[in-house]
N, C-alpha and C. Protein backbone atom coordinates (compact mmCIF):
# COMPACT_ATOMS: atom_id res chain seq x y z
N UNK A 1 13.22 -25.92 7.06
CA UNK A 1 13.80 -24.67 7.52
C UNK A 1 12.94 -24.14 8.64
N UNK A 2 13.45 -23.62 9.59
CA UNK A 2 12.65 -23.51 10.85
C UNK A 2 11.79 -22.24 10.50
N UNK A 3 12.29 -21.02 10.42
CA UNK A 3 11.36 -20.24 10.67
C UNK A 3 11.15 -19.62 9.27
N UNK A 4 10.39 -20.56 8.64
CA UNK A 4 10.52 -19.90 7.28
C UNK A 4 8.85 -19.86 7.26
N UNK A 5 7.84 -19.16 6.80
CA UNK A 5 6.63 -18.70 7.10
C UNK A 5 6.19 -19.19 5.90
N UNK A 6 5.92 -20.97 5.36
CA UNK A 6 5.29 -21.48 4.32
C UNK A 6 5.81 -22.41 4.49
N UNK A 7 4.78 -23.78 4.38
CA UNK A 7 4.87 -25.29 4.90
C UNK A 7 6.42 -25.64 3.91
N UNK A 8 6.82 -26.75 4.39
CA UNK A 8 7.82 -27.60 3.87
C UNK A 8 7.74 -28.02 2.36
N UNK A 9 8.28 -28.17 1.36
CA UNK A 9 8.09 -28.49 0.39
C UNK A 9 7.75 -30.22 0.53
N UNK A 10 6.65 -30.49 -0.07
CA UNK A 10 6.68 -32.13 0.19
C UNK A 10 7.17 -32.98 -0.87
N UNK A 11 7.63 -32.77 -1.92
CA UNK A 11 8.34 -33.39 -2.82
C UNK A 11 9.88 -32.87 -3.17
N UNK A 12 10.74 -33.92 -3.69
CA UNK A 12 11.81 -32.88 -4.32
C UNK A 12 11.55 -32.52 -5.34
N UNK A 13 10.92 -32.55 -6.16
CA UNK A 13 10.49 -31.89 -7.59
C UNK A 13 10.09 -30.26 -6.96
N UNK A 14 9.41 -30.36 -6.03
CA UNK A 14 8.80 -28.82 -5.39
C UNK A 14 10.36 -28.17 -5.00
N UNK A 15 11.18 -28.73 -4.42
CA UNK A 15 12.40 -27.98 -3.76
C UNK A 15 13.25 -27.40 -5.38
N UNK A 16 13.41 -28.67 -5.91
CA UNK A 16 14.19 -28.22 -7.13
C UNK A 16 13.69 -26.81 -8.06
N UNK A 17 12.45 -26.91 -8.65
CA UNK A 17 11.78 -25.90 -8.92
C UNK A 17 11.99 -24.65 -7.99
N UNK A 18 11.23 -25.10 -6.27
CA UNK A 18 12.13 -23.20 -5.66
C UNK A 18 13.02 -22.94 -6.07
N UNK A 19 14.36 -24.08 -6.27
CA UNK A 19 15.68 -23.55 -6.32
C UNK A 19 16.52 -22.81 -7.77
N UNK A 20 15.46 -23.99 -8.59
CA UNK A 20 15.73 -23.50 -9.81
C UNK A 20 15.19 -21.44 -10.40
N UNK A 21 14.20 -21.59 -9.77
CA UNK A 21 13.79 -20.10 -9.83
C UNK A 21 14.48 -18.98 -9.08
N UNK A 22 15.31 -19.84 -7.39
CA UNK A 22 16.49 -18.94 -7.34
C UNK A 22 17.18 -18.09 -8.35
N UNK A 23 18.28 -19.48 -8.73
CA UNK A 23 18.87 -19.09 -9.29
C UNK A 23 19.06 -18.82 -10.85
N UNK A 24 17.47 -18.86 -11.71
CA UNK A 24 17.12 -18.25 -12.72
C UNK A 24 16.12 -17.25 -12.64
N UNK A 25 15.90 -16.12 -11.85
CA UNK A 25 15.18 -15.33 -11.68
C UNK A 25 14.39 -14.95 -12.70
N UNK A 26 13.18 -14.77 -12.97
CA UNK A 26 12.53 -13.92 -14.42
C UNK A 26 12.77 -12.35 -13.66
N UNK A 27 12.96 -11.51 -15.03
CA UNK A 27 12.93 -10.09 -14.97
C UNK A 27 12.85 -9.20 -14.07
N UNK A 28 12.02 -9.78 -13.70
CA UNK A 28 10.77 -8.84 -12.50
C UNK A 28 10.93 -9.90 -11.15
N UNK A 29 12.12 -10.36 -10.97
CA UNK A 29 12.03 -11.21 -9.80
C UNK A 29 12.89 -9.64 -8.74
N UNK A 30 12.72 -10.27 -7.50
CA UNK A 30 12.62 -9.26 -6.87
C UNK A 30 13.59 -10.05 -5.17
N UNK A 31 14.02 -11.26 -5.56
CA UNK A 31 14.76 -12.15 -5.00
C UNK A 31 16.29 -12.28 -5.40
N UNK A 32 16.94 -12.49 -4.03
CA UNK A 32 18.52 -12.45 -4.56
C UNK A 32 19.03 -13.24 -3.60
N UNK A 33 20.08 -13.60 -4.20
CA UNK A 33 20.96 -14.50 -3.95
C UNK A 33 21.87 -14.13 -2.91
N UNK A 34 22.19 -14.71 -1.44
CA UNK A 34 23.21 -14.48 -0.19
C UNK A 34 23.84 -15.41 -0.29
N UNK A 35 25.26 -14.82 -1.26
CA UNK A 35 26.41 -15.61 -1.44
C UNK A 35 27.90 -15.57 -0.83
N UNK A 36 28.64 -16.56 0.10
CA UNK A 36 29.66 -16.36 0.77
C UNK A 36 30.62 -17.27 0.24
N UNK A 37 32.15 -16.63 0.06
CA UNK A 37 32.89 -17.79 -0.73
C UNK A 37 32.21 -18.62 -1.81
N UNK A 38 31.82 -17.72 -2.86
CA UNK A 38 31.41 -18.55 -4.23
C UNK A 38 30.21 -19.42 -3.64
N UNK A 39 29.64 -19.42 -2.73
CA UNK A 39 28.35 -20.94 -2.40
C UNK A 39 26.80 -19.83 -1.77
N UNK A 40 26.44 -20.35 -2.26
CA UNK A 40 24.79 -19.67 -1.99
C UNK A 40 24.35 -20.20 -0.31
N UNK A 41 24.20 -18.89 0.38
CA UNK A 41 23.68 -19.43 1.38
C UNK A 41 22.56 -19.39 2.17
N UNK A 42 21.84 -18.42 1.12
CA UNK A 42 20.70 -17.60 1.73
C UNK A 42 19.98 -16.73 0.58
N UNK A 43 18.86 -16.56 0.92
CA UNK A 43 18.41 -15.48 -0.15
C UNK A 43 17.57 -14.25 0.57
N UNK A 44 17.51 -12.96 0.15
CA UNK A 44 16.96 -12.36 0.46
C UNK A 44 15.64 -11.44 -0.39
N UNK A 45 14.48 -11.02 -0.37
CA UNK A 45 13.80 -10.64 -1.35
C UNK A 45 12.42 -10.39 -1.00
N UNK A 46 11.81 -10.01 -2.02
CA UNK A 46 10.22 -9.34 -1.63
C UNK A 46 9.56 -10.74 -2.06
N UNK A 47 8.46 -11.15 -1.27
CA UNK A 47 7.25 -12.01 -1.78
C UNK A 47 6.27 -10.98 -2.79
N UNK A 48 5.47 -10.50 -1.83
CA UNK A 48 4.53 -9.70 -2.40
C UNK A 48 4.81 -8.21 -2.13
N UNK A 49 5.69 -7.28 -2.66
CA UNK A 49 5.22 -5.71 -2.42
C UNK A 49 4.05 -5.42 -1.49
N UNK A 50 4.44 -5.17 -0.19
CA UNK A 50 5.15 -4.64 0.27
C UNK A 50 6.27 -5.48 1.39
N UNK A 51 5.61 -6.91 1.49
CA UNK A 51 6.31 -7.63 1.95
C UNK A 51 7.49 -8.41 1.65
N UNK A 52 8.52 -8.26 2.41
CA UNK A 52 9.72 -8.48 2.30
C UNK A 52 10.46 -9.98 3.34
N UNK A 53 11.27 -10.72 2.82
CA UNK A 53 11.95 -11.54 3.99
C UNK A 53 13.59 -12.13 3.26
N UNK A 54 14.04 -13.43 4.29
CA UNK A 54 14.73 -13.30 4.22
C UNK A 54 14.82 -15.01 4.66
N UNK A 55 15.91 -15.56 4.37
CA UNK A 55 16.37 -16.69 5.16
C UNK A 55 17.90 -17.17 4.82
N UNK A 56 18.74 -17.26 6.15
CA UNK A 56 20.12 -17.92 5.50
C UNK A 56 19.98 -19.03 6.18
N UNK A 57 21.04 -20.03 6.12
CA UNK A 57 21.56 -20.70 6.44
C UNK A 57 22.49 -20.79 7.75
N UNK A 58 21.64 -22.08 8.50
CA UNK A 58 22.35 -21.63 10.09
C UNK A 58 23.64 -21.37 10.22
N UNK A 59 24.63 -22.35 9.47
CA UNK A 59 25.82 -22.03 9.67
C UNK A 59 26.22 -20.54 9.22
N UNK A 60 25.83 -19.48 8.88
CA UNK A 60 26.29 -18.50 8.63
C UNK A 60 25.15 -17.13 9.48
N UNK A 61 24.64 -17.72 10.27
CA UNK A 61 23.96 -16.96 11.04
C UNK A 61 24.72 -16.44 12.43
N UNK A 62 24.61 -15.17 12.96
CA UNK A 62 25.41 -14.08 13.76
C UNK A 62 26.54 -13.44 13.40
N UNK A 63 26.80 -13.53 11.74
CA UNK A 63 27.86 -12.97 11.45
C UNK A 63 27.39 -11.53 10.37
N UNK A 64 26.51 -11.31 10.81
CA UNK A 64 25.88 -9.78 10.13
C UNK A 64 25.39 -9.94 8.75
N UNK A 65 25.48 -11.47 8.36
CA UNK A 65 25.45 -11.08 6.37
C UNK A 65 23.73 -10.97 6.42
N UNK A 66 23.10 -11.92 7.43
CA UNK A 66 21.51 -10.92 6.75
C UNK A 66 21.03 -9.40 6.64
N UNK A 67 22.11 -8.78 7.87
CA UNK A 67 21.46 -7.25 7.85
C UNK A 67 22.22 -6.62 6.89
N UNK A 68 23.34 -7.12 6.42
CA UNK A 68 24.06 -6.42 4.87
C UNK A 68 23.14 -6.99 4.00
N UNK A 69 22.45 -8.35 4.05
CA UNK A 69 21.71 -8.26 2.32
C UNK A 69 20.39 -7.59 2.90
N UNK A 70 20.10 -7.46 3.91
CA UNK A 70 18.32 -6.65 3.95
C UNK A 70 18.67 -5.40 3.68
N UNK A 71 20.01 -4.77 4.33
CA UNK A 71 19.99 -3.06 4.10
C UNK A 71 20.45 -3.05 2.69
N UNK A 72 21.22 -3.88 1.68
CA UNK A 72 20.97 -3.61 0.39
C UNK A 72 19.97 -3.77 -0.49
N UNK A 73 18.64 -4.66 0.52
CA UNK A 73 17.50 -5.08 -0.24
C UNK A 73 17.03 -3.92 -0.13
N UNK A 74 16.55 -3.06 0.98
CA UNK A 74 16.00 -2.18 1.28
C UNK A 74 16.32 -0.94 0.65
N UNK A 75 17.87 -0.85 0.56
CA UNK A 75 17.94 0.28 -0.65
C UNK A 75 17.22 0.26 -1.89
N UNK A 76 17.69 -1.26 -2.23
CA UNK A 76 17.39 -1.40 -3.51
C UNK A 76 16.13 -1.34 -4.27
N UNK A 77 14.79 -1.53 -3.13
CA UNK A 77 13.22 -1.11 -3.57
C UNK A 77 13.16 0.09 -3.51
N UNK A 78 13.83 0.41 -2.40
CA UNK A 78 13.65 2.13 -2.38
C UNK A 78 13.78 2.88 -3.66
N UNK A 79 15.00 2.30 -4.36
CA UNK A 79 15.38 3.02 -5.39
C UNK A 79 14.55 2.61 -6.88
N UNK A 80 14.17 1.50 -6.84
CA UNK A 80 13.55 0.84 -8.08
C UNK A 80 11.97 1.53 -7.74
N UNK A 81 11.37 1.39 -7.02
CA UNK A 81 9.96 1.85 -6.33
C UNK A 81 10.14 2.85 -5.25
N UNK A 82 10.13 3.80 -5.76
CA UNK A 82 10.12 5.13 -5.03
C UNK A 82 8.82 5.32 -4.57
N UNK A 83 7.93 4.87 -5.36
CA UNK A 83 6.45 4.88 -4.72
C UNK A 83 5.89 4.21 -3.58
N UNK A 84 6.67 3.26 -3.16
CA UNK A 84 6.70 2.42 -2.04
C UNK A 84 6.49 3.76 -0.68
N UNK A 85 5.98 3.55 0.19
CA UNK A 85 5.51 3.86 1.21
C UNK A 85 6.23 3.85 2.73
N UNK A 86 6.07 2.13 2.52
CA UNK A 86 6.25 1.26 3.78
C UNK A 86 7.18 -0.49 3.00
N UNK A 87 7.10 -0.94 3.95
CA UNK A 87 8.01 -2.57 3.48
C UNK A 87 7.43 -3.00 5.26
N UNK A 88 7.07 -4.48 5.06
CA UNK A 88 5.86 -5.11 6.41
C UNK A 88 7.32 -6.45 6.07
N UNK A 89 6.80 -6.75 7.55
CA UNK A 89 7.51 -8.46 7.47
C UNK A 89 7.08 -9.58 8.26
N UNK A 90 7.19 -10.67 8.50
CA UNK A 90 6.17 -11.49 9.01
C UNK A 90 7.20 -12.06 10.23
N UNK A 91 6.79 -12.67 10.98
CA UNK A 91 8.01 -13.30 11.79
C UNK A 91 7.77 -14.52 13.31
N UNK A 92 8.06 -15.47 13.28
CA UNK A 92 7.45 -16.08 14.31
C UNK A 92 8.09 -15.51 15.85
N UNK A 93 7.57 -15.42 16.39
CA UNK A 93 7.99 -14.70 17.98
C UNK A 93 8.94 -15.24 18.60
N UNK A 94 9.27 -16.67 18.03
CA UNK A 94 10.34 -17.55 18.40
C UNK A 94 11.82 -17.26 18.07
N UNK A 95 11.49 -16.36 16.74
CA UNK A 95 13.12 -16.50 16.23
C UNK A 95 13.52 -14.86 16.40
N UNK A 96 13.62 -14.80 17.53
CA UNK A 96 14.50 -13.45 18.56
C UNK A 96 15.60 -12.73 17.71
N UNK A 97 16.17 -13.46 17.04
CA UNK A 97 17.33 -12.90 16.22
C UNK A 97 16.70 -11.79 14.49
N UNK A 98 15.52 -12.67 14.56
CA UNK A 98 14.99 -12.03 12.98
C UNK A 98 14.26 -10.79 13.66
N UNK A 99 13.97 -10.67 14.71
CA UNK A 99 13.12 -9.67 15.54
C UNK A 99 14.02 -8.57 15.68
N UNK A 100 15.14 -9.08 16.44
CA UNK A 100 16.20 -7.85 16.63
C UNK A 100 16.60 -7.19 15.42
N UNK A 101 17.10 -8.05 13.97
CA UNK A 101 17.59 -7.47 13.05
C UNK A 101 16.44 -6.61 12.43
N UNK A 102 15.58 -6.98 12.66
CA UNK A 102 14.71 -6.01 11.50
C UNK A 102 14.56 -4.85 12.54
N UNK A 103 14.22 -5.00 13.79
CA UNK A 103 13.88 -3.60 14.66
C UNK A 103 15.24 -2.72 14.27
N UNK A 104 16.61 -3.09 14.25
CA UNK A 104 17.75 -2.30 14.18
C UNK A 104 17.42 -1.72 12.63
N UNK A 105 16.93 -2.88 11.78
CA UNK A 105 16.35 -1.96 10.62
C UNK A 105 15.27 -0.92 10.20
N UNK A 106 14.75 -0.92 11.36
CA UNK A 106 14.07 0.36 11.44
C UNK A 106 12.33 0.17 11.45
N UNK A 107 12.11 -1.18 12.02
CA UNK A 107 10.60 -2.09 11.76
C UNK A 107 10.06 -1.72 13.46
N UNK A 108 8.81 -1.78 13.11
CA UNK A 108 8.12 -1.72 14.51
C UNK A 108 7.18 -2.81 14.11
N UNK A 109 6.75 -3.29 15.62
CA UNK A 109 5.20 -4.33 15.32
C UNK A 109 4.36 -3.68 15.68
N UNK A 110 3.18 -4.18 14.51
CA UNK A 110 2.04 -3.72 14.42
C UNK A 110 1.23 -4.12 14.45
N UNK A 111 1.59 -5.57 14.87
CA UNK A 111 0.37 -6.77 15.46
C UNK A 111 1.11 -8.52 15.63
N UNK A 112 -0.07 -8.89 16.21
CA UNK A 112 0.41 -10.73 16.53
C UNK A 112 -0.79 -11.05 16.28
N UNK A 113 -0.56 -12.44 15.67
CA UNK A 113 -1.57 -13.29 16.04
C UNK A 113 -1.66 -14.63 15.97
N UNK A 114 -2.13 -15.79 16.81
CA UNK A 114 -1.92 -17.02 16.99
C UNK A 114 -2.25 -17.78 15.76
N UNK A 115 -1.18 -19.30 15.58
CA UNK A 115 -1.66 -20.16 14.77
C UNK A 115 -1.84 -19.87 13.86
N UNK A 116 -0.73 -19.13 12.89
CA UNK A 116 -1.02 -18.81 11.64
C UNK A 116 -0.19 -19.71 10.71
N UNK A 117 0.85 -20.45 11.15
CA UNK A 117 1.14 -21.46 10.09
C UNK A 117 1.50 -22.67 10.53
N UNK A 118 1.08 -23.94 10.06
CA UNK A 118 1.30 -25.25 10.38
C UNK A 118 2.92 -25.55 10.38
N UNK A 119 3.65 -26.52 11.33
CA UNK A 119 4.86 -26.62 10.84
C UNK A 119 5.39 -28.03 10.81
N UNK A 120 5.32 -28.94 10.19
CA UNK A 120 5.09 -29.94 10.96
C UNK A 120 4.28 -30.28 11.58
N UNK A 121 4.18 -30.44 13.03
CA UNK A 121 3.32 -31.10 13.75
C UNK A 121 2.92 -30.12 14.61
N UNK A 122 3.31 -28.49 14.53
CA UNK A 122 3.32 -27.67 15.88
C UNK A 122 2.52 -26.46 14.68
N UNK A 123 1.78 -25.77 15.35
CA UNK A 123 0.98 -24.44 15.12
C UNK A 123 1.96 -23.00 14.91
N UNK A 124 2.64 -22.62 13.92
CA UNK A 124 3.30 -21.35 14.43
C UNK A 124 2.79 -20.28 15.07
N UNK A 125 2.67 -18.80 15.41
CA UNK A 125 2.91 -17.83 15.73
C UNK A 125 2.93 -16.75 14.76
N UNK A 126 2.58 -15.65 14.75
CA UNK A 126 3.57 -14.44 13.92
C UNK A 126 3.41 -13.11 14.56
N UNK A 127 4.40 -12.48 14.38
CA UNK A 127 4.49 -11.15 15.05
C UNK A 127 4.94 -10.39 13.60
N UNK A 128 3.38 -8.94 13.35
CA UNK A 128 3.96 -8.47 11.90
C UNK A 128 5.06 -7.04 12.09
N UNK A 129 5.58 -6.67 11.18
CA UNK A 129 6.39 -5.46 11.71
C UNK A 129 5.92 -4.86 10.37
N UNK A 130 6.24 -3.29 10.27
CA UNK A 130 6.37 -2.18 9.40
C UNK A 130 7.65 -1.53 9.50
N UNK A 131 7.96 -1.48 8.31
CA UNK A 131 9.18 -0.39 8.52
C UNK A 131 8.56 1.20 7.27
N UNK A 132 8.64 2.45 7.92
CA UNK A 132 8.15 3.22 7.18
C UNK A 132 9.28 4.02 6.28
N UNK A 133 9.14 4.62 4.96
CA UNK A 133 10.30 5.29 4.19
C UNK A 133 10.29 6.91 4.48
């Protein structure tokens, strides 16, 4: 997955397990499912409080469904964690589209810095954002 901010899974036993925890969440999972016509295409969700992301699937990318599941993600901490503050997001400088959607969501950057994740064979990038409540 291109701009996904954590190396490749190197086994399928590793992929199955992400996937399986998709779609069996424990309790306190904080990840959800971006589903179009009955098929999973994306998920959206918090890693670590206060950080938040996101990834679909190319074929369903420019048709608005990430900024409908982030602005329901974003309600949805709001409302579960009222104590929440802020929500941060990570983002490589490359992928222009995850940049725009989160700024329309209300994120500013609040820093860059080089070579922060391996990808393959190339060094990523990240540009961080804040969005404040």
């Amino acid at each position: 997955m291109r701009y996904w901010s954590r190396p490749e899974h190197e086994t399928l036993e590793e992929t199955r397990r992400w996937l399986r925890e998709l779609v069996e969440p424990g309790p306190d999972s904080l990840d959800f499912l971006i589903e179009k016509d009955g098929a999973v295409i994306g998920k959206a969700g918090a890693w670590r409080l206060p950080e938040i992301g996101y990834l679909l699937h190319p074929d369903h990318w420019g048709q608005g469904l990430a900024q409908e599941a982030m602005t329901a993600l974003i309600a949805h901490l709001h409302h579960i964690r009222p104590e929440l503050t802020h929500l941060i997001a990570e983002v490589d400088p490359r992928n222009t589209a995850s940049l725009r959607l989160l700024t329309r969501l209300g994120f500013v950057e609040t820093g860059r810095a080089e070579r922060t994740m391996r990808w393959r064979d190339e060094w990523c990038d990240s540009i961080y954002l804040r969005r404040d409540y």
